[in-house]
Protein backbone atom coordinates (compact mmCIF):
# COMPACT_ATOMS: atom_id res chain seq x y z
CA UNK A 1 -19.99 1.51 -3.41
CA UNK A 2 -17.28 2.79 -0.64
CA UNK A 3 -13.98 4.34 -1.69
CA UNK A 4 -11.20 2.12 -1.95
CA UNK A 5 -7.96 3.49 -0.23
CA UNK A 6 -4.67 2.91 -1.93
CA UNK A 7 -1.09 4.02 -1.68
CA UNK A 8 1.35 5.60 -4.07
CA UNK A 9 5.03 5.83 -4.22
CA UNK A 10 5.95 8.24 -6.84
CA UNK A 11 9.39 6.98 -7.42
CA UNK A 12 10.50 10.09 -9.41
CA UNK A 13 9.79 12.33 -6.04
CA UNK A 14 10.95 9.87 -3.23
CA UNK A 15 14.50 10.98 -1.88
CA UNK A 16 15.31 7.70 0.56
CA UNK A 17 14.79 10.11 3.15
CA UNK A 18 12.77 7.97 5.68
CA UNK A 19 10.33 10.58 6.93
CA UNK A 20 7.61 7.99 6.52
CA UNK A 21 9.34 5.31 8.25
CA UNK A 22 9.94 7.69 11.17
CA UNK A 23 6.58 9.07 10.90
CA UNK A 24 4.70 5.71 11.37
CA UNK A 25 7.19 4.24 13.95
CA UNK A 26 6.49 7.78 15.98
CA UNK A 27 2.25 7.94 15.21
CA UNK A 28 1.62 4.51 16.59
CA UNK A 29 4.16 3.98 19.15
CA UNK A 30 5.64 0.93 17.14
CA UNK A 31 7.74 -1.85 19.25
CA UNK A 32 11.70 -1.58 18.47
CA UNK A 33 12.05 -3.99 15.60
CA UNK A 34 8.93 -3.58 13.99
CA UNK A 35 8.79 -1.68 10.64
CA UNK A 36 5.57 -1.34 9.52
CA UNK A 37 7.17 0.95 6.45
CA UNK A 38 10.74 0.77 4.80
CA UNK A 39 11.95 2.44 2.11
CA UNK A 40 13.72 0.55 -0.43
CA UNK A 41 16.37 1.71 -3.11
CA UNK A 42 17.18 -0.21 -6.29
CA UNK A 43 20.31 -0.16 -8.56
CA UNK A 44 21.78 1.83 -5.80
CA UNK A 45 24.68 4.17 -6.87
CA UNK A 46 24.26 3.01 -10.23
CA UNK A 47 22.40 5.41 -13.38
CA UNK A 48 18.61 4.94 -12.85
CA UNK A 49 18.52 4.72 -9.25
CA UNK A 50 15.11 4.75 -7.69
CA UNK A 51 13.62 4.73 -3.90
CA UNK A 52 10.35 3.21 -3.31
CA UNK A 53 8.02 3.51 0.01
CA UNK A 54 6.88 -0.28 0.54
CA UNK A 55 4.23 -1.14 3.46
CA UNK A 56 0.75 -3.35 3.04
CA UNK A 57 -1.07 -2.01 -0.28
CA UNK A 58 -4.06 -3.20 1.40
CA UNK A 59 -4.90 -5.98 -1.78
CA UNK A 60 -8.14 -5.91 -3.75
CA UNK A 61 -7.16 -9.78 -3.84
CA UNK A 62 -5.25 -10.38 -0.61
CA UNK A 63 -2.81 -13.37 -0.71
CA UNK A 64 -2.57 -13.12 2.92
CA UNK A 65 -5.82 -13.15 3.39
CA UNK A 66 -6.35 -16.24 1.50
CA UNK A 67 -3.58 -18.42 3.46
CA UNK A 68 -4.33 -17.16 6.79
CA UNK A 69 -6.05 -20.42 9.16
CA UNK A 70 -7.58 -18.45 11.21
CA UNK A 71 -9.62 -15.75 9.22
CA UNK A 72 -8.15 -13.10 11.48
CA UNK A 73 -7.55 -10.79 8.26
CA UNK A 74 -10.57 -9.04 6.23
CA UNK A 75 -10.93 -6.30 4.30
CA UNK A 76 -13.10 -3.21 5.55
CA UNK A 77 -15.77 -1.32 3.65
CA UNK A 78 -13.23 1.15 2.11
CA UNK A 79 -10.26 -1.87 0.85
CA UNK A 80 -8.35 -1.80 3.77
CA UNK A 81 -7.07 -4.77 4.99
CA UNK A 82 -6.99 -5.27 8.80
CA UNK A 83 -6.38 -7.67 11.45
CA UNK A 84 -7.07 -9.51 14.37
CA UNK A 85 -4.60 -9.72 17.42
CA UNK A 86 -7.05 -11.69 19.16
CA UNK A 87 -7.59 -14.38 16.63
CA UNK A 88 -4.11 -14.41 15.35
CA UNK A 89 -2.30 -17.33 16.01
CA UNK A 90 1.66 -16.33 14.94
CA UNK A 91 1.92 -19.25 12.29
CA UNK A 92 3.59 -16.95 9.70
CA UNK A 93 1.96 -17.87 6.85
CA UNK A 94 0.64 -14.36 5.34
CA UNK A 95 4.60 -13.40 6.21
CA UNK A 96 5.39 -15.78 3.58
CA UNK A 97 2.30 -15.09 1.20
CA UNK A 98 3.10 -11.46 1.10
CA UNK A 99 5.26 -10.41 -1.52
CA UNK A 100 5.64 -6.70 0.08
CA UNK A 101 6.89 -8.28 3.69
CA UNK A 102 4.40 -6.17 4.65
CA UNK A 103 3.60 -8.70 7.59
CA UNK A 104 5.96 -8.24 10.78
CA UNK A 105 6.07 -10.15 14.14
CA UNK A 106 7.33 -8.47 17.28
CA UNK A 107 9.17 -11.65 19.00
CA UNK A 108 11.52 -14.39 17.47
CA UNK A 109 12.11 -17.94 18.58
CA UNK A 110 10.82 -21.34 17.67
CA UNK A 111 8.10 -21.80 14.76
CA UNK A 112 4.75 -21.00 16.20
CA UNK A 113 6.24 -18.76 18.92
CA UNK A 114 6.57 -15.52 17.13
CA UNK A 115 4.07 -13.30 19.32
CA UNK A 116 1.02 -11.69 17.48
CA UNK A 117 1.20 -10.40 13.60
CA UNK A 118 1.62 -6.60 13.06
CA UNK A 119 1.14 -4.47 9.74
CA UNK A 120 0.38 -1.71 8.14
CA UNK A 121 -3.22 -0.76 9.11
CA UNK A 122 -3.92 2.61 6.79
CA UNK A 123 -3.96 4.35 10.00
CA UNK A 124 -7.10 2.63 10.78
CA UNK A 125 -6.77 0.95 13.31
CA UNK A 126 -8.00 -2.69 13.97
CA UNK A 127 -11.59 -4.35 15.56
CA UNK A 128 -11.69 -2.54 18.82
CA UNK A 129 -14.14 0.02 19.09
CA UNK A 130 -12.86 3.34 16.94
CA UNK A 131 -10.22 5.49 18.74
CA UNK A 132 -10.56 3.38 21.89
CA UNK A 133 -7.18 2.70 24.29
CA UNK A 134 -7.40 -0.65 23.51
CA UNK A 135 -7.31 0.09 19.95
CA UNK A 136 -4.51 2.18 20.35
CA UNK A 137 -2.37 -0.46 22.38
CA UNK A 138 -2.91 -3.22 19.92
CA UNK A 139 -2.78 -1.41 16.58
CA UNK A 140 -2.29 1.97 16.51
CA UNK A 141 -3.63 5.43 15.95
CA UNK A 142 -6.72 5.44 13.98
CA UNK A 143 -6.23 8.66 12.22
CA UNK A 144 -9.11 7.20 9.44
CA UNK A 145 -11.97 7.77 11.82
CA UNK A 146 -10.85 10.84 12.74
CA UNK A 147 -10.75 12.07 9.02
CA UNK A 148 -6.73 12.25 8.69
CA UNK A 149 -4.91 10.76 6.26
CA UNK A 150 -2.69 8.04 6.88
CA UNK A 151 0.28 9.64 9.19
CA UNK A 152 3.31 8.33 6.39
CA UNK A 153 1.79 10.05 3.36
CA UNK A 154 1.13 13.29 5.60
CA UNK A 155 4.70 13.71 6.40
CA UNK A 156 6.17 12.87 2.98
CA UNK A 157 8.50 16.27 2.65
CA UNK A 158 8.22 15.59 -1.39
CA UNK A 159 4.84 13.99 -1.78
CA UNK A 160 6.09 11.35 -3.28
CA UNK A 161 3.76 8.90 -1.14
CA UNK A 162 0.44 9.78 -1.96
CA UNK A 163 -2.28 7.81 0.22
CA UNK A 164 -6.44 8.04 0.01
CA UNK A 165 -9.35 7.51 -2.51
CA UNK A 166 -7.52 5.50 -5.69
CA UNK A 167 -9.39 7.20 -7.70
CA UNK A 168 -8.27 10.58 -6.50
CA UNK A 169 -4.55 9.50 -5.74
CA UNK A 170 -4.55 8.09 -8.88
CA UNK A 171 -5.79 11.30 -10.75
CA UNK A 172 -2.89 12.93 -9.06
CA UNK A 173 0.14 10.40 -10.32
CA UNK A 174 -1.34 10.55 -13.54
CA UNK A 175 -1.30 14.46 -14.29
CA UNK A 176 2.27 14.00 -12.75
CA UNK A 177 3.46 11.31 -15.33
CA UNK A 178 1.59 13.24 -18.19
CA UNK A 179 3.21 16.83 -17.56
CA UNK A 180 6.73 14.88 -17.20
CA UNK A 181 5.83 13.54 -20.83
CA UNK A 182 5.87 10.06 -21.04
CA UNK A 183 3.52 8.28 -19.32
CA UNK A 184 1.82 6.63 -22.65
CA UNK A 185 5.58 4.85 -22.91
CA UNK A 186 5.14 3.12 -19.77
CA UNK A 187 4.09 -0.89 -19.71
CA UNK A 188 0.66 -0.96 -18.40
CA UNK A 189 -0.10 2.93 -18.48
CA UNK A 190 -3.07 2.77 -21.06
CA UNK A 191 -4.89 -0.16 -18.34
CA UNK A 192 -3.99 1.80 -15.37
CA UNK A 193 -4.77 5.46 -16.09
CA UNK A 194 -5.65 5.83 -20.09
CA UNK A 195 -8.58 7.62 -20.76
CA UNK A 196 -11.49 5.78 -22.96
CA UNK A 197 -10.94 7.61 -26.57
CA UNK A 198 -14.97 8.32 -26.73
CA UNK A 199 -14.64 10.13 -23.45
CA UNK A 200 -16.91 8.34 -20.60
CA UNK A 201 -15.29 6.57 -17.42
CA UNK A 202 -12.67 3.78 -17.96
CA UNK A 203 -13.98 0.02 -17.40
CA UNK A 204 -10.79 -1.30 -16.10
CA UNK A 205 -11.62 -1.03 -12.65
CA UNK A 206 -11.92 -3.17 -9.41
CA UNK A 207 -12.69 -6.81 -10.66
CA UNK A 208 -14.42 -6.16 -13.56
CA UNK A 209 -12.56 -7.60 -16.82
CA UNK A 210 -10.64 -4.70 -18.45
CA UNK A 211 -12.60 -4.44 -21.85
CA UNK A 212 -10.06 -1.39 -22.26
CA UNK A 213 -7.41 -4.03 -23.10
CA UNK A 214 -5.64 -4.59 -26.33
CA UNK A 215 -3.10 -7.42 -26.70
CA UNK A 216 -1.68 -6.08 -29.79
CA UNK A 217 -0.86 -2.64 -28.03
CA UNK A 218 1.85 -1.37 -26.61
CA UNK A 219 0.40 -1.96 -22.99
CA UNK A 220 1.80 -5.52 -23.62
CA UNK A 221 4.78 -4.89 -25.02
CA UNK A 222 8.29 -4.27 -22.60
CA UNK A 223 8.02 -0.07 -23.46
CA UNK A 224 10.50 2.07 -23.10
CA UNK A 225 11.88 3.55 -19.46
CA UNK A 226 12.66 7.27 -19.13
CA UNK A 227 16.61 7.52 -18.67
């Protein structure tokens, strides 16, 4: 079974600093108006503020790839999700089924006159044959086939965006978390990155049901937030 590729924002790390954003924009020679990365701050000014890295996070189970007409989104070997320029058709609807906005359209006007859909590709490029010019002039750099990593993560000055192998990136967040001391109090953290008690691997991956899963623990319950 291939690697999945994920992304990570460690919020704890990121700084609002937009290297990322500026780092995409410059790798793939973006169109002005096109954001293919943003960085977003909540409860700005306020005690707790945080700054999160949002793009595509390339879906196991890909709303936009379900409501899209013209099957012009798919997932490669690896998780990513791509596109087709070719086949796309400007409708809008994976804009709407996306709750990251990850979905972006270079021209406005009337309905159904919105140009063709651009995204966040993982820095790997689109259909087109790898690394070709017409690869490059419809999506981008492909930095994957030439064994980079994905040009935002690469330039994070704090490495707070983390992007690669899930389980690897993953690995990496969670000895992060633990030496900070209190991952266990986090909602979810015993599904996402607890370790089985009798040692072995965790079963609470990819689409498997997660037999790891207590409703009576505190996995369910609301936790407790560092302050």
């Amino acid at each position: 079974m291939a690697a999945r590729m994920k992304f990570i924002c460690d919020t704890e790390r990121c700084i609002d600093c937009n290297g990322c954003v500026t780092a995409c924009k410059n790798e793939h020679e973006l169109a002005w108006g096109i954001n293919r990365r943003r960085v977003v701050t909540i409860n700005d000014g306020v005690p707790g503020e945080r700054s999160v890295s949002v793009a595509c996070m390339h879906c196991t189970d890909a709303p936009c790839l379900a409501v899209c007409p013209t099957n012009c989104i798919y997932h490669t070997e690896d998780g990513i999700v791509l596109h087709s320029k070719d086949q796309c058709i400007g409708c809008g609807y994976c804009f709407y089924a996306c709750p990251f906005g990850a979905p972006q359209f270079g021209e406005t006007g009337l309905f159904n006159h919105r140009g063709k859909m651009d995204k966040c590709t993982f820095c790997a490029g689109g259909p087109e044959p790898d690394t070709s010019e017409a690869e490059f002039k419809k999506y981008g750099r492909n930095r994957i086939a030439e064994g980079k990593l994905p040009a935002c993560a690469e330039q994070c000055g704090t490495k707070a965006l983390l992007g690669g192998e899930a389980n690897i990136i993953a690995d990496i967040y969670r000895q992060r978390v633990e030496t900070r001391g209190y991952g266990p109090e986090l909602w979810g953290w015993k599904i996402a990155y607890g370790k089985p008690k009798r040692g072995g691997e965790i079963k609470a991956k990819g689409n498997h049901p997660r037999v790891n899963q207590d409703l009576t623990d505190s996995q369910n319950s609301a936790g407790r937030f560092p302050t």
